[in-house]
Protein backbone atom coordinates (compact mmCIF):
# COMPACT_ATOMS: atom_id res chain seq x y z
CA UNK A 1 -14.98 -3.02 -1.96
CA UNK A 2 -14.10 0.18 -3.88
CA UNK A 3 -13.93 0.03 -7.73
CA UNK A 4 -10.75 -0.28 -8.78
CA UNK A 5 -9.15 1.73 -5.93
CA UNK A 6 -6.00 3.34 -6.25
CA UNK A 7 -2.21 2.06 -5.10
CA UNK A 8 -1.31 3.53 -1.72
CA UNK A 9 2.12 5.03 -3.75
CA UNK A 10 -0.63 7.52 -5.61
CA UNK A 11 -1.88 9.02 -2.19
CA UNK A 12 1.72 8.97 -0.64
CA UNK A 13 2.90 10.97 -4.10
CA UNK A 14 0.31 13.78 -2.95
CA UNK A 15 1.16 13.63 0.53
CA UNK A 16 5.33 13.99 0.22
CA UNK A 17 3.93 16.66 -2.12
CA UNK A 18 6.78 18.98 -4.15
CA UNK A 19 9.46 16.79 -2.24
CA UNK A 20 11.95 15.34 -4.44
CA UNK A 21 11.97 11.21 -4.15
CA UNK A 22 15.92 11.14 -3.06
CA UNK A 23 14.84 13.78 -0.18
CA UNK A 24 11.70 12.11 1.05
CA UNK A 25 13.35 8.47 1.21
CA UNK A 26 16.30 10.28 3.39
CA UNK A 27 13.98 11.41 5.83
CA UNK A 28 11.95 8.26 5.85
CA UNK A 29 14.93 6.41 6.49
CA UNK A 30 15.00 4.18 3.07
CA UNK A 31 16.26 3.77 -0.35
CA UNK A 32 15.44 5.81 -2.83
CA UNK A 33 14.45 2.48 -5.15
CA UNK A 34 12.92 1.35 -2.28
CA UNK A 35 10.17 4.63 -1.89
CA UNK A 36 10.16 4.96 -5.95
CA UNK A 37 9.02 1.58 -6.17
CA UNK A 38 6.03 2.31 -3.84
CA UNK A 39 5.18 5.34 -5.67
CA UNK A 40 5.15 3.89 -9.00
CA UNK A 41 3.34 1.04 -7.72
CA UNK A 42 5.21 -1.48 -8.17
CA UNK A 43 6.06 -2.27 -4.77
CA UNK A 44 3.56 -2.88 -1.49
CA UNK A 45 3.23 -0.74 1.81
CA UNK A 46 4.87 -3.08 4.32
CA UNK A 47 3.86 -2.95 8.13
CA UNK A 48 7.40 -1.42 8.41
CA UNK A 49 6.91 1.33 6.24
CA UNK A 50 3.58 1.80 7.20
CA UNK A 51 4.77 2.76 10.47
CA UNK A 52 7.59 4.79 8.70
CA UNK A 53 4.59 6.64 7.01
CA UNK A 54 3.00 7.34 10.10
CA UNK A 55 5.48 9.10 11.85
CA UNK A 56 6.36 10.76 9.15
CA UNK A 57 2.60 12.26 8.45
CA UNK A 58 1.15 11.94 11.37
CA UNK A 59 -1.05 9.23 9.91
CA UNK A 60 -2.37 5.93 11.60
CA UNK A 61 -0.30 3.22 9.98
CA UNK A 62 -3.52 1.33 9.41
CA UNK A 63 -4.68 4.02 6.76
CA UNK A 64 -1.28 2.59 4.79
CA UNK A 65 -1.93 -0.75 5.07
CA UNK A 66 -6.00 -1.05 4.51
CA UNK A 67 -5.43 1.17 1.76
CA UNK A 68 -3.08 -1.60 0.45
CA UNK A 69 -5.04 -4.01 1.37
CA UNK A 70 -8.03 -2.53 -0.58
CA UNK A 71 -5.48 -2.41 -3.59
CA UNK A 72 -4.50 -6.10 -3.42
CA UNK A 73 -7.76 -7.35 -3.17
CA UNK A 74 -9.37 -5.70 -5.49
CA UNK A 75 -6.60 -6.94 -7.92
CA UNK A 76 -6.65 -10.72 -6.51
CA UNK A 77 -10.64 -10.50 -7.56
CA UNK A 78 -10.29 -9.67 -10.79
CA UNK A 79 -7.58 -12.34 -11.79
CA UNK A 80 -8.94 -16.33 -12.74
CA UNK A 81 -9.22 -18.52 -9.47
CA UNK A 82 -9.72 -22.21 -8.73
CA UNK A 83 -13.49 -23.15 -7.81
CA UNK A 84 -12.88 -23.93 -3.91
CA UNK A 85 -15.58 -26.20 -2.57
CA UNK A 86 -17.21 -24.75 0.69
CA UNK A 87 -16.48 -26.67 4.28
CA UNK A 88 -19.55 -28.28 5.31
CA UNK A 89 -20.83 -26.36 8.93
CA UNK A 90 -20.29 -27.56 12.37
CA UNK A 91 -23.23 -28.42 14.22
C-alpha cells in the first residue's frame, strides 16, 4: 500500500490541465460542484465518473477507481478500529 497516496482529484487536476473547472465539468457532462468537489478532494471517483473519466482521457476507468481505492484505504488504516476476532478455519 503506497504511503499516504494522493486523492484521485490531484491527478485529474493535472490531467484537465489549463482547463477551467466550469469548462471541464461541461464536457464531462456534470456539475461544476460536482467535478470541484473531486478535485479538492472532498468528494470520491464514482464508477460513473470513472467511466466519464475514461472517455474523456482515454484512460481505463479502473486507473480512477484503484487510485481511489488506494486513497480510501490508506485513510481507513490510519483511523482507530474495533479489535475483530479472526473466524476459526474450515477443515
Amino acid at each position: 500500500m503506497f504511503h499516504n497516496p494522493p486523492h484521485p482529484g490531484e491527478l485529474l487536476r493535472e490531467w484537465i490541465g489549463e482547463t477551467p473547472v466550469g469548462e471541464a465539468a461541461v464536457r464531462l457532462k456534470v456539475a461544476r460542484s460536482t467535478l470541484s468537489r473531486i478535485l479538492n478532494g472532498r468528494a470520491s471517483v464514482t464508477a460513473a465518473m470513472a467511466l466519464r473519466f475514461s472517455d474523456a482521457f482515454g484512460s481505463r476507468p479502473e486507473l480512477w477507481l484503484d487510485l481511489q481505492q488506494q486513497y480510501d484505504l490508506w485513510h481507513a488504516s490510519r483511523r482507530r478500529r474495533p479489535r475483530i476476532a479472526s473466524f476459526p478455519r474450515a477443515p
